[in-house]
N, C-alpha and C. Protein backbone atom coordinates (compact mmCIF):
# COMPACT_ATOMS: atom_id res chain seq x y z
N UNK A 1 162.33 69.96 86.74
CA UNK A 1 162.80 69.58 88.06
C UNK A 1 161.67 68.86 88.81
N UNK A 2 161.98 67.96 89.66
CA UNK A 2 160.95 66.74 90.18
C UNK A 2 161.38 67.43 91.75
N UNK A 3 160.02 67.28 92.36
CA UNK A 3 160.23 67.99 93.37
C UNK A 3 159.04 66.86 94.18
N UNK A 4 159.42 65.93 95.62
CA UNK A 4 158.79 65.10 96.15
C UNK A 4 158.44 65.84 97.73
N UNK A 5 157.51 65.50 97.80
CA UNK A 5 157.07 65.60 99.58
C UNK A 5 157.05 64.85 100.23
N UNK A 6 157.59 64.50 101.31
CA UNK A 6 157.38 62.85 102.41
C UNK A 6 156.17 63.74 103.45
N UNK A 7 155.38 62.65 103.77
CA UNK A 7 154.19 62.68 104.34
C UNK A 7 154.31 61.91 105.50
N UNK A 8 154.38 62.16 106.41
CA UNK A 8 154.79 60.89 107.72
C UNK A 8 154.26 61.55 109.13
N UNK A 9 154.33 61.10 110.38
CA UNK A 9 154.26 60.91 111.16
C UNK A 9 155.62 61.44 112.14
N UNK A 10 155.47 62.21 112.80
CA UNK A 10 156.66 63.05 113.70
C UNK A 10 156.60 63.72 115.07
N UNK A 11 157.38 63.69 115.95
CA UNK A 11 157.06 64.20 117.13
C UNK A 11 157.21 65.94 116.94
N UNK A 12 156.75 66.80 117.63
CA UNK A 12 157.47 68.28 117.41
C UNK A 12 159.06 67.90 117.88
N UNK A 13 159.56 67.44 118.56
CA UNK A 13 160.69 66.59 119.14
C UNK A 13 161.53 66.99 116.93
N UNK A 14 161.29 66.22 116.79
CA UNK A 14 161.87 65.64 115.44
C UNK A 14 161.61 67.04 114.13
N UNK A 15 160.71 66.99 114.27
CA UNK A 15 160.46 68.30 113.48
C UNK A 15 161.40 69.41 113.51
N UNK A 16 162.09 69.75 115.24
CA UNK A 16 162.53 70.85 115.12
C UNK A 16 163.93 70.34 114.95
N UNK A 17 164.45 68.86 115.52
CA UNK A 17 165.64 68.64 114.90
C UNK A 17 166.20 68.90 113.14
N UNK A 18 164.54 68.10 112.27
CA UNK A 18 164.75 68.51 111.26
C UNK A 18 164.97 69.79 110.64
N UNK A 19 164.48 70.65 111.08
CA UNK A 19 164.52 71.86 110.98
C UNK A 19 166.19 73.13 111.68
N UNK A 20 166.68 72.58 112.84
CA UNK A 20 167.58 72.83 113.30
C UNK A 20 168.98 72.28 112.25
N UNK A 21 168.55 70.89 111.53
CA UNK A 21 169.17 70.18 110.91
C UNK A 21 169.79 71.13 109.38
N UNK A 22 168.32 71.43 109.48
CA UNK A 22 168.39 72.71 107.99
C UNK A 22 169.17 73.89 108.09
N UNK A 23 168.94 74.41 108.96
CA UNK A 23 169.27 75.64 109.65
C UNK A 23 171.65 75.42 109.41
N UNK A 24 171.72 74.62 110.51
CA UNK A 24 173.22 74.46 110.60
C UNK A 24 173.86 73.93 109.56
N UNK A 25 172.95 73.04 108.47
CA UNK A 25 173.84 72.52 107.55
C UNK A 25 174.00 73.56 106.20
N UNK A 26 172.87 74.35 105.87
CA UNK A 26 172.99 75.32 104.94
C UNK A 26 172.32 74.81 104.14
N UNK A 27 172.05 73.65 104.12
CA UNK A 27 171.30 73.16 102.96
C UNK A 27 169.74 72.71 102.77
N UNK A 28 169.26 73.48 101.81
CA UNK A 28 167.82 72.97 101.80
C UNK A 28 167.73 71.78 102.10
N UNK A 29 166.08 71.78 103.00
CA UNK A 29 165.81 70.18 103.74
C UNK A 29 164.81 69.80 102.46
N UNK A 30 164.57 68.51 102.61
CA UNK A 30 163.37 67.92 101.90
C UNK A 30 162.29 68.29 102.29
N UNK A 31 161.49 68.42 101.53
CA UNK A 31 160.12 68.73 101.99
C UNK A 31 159.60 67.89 102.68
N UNK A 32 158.70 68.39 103.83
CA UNK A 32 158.10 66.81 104.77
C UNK A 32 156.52 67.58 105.56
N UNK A 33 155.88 67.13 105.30
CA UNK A 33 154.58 67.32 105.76
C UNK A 33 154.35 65.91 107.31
N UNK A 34 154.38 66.67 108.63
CA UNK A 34 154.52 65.87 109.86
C UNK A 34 152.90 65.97 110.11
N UNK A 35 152.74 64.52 110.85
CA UNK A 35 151.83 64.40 111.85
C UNK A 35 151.83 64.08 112.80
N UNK A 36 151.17 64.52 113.74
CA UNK A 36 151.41 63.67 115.28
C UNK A 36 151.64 62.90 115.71
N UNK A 37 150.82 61.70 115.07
CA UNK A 37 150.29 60.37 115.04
C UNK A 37 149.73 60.04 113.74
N UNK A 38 150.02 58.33 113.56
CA UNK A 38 149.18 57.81 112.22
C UNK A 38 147.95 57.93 112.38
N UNK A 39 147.48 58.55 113.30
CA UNK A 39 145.35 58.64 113.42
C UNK A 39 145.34 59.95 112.69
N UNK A 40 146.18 60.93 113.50
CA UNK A 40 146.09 62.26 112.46
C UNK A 40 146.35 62.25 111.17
N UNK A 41 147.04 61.43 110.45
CA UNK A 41 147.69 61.18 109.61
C UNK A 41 146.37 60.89 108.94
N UNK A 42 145.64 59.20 108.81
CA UNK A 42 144.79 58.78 108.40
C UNK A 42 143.48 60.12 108.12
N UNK A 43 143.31 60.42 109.59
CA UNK A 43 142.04 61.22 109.77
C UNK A 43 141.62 62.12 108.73
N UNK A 44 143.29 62.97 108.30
CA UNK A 44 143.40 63.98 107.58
C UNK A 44 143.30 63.32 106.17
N UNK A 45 144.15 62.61 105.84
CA UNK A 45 144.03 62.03 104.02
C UNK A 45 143.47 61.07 104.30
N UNK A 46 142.14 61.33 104.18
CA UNK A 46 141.14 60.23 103.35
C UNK A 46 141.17 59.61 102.36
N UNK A 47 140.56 58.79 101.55
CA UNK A 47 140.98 58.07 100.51
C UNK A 47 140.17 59.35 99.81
N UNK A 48 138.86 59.54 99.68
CA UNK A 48 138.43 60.91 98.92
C UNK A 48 139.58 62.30 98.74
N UNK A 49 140.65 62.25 100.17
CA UNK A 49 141.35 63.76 99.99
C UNK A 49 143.17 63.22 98.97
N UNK A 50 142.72 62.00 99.15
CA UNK A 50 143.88 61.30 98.42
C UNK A 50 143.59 61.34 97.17
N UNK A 51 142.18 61.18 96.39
CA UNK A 51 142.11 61.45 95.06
C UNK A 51 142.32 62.65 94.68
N UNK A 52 141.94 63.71 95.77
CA UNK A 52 142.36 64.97 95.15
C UNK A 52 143.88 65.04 95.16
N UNK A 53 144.60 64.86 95.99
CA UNK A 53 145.56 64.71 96.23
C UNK A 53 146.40 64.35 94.62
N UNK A 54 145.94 63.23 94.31
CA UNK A 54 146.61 62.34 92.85
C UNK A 54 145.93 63.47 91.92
N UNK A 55 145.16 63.60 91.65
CA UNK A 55 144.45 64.37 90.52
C UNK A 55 145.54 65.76 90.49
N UNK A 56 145.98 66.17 91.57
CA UNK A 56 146.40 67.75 91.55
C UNK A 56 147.93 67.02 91.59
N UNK A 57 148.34 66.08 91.53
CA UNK A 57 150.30 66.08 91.24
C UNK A 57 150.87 66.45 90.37
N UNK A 58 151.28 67.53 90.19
CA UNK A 58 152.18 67.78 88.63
C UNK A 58 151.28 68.67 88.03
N UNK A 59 150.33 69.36 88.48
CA UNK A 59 149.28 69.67 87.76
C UNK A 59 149.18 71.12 87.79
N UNK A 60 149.84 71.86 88.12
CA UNK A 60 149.59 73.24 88.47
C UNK A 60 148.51 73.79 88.93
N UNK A 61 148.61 75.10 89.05
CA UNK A 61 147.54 75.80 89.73
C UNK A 61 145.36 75.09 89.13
N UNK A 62 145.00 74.89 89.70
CA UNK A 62 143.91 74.41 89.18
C UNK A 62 142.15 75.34 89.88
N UNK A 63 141.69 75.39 89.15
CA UNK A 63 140.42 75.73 89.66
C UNK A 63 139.44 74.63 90.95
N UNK A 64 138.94 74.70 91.50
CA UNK A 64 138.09 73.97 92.43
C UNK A 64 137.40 73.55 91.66
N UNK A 65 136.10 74.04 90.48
CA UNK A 65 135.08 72.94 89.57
C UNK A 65 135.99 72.22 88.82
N UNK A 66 137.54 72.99 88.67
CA UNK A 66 138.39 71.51 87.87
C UNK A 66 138.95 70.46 88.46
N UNK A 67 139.30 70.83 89.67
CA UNK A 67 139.50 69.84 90.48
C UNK A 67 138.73 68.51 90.67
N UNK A 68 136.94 69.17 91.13
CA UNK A 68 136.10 68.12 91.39
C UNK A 68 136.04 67.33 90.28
N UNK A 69 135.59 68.17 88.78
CA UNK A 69 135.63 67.30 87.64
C UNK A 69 136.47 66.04 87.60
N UNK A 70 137.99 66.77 87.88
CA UNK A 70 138.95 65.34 87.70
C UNK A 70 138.55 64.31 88.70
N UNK A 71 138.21 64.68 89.92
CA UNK A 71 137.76 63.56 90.69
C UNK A 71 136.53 63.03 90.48
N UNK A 72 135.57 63.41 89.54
CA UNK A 72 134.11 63.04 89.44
C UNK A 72 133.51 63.24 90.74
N UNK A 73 133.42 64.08 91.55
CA UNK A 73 132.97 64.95 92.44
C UNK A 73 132.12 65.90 92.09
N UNK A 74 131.22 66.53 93.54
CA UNK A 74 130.32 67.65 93.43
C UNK A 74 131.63 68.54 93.99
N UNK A 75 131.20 70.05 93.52
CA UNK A 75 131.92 70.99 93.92
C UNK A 75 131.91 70.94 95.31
N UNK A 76 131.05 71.24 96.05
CA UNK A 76 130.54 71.26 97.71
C UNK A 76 131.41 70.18 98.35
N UNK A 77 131.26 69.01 97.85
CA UNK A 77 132.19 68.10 98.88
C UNK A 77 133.70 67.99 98.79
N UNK A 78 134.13 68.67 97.40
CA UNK A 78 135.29 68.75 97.08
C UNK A 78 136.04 70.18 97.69
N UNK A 79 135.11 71.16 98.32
CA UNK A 79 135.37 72.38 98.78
C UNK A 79 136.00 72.06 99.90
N UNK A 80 134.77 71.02 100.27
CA UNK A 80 135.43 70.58 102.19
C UNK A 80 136.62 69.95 102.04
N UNK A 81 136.54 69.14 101.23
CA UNK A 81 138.23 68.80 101.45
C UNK A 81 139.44 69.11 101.00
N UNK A 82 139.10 70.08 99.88
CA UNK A 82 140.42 71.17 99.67
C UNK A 82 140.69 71.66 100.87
N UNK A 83 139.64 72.16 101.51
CA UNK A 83 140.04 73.25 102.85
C UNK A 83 141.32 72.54 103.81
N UNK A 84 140.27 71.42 103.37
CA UNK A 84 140.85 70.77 104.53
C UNK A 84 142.39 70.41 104.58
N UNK A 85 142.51 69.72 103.26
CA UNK A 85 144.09 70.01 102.75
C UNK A 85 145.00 71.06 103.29
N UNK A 86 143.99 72.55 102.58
CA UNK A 86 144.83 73.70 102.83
C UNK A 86 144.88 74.08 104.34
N UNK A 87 144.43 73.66 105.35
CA UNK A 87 144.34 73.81 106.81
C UNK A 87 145.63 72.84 107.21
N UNK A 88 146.13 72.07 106.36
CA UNK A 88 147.30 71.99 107.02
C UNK A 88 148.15 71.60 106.66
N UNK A 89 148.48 72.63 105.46
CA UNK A 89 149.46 72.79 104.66
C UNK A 89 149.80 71.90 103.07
N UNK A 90 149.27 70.77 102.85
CA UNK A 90 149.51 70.06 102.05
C UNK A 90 149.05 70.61 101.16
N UNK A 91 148.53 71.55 100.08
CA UNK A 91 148.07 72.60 99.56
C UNK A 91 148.18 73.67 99.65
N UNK A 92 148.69 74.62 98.62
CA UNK A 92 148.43 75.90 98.38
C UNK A 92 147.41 76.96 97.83
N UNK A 93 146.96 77.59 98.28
CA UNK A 93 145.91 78.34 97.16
C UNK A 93 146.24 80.17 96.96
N UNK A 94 146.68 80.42 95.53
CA UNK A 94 146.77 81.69 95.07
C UNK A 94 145.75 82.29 94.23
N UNK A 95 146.07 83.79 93.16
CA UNK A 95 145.08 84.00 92.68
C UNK A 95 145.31 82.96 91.26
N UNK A 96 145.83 82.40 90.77
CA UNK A 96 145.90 80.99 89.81
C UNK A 96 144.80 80.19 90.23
N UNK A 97 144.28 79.81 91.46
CA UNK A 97 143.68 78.79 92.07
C UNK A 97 144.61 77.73 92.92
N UNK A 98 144.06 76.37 93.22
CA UNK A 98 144.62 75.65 94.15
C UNK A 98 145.83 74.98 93.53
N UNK A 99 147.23 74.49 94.39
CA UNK A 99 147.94 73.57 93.82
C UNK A 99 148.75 73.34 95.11
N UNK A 100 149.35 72.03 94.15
CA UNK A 100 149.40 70.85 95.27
C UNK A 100 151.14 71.05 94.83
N UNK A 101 152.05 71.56 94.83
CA UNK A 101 153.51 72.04 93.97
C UNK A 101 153.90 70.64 94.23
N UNK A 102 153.80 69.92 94.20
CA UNK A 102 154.82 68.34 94.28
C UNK A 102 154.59 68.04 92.99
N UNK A 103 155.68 66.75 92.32
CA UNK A 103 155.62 66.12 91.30
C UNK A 103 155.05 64.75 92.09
N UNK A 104 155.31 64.08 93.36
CA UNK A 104 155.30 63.23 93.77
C UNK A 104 155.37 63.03 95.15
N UNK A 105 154.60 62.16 95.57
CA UNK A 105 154.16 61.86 97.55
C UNK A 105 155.14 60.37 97.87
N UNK A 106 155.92 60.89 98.73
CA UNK A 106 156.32 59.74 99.70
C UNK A 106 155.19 59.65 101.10
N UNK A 107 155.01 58.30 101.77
CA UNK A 107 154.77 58.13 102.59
C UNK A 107 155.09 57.43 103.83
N UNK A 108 155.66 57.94 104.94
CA UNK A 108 156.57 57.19 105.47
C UNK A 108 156.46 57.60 107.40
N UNK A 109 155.88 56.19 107.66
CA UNK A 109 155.72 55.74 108.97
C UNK A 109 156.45 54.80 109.47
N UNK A 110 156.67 54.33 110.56
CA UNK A 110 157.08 53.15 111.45
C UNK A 110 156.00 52.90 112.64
N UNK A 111 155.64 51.26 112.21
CA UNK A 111 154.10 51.04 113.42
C UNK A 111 155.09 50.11 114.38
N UNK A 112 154.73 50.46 115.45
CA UNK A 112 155.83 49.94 116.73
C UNK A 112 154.88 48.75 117.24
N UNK A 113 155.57 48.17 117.87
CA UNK A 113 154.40 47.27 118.99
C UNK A 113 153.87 48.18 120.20
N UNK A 114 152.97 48.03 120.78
CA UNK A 114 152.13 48.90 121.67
C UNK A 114 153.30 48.46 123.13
């Protein structure tokens, strides 16, 4: 089973519709990881937290020195940005180690005119 996450940009406004949306229809929602804004968005996935990101898709539970390995990383800088992952939600960590449960990342914004 292929299981995707959308990654985007959302007001709490929208979030709880989505969520209200879930609630009344009965039916599981898609998975969606919200941000405030595309700055939070950016701030948080770095191109460094994006390799971890790719390295851990499909990949099951993984150790942290296996992690960095796949990224050709030091453990230490790869610590900070697991955390950082797992601080808000885009990551899980059990006693298996870390995982990222998606097969696959959508990403999905709309940039308005100011």
């Amino acid at each position: 089973m292929s299981s995707t996450v959308t990654i985007g940009v959302a007001s709490r406004e929208e979030i709880k519709a989505r969520f209200k949306r879930a609630m009344t229809s009965g039916r599981r929602a898609a998975p969606f990881i919200g941000f405030a804004d595309e700055r939070a968005l950016w701030r948080t996935l770095t191109p460094l937290r994006w390799d971890i990101l790719k390295a851990m898709t499909g990949a099951g539970p993984l150790a942290l020195r296996e992690i960095a390995r796949r990224v050709g990383r030091d453990v230490r800088g790869v610590h900070t940005d697991v955390h950082a992952l797992l601080a808000v939600g885009l990551i899980e960590r059990d006693q298996s180690g870390f995982q990222f449960p998606y097969d696959a990342v959508h990403v999905d914004f709309t940039l308005k005119a100011a």
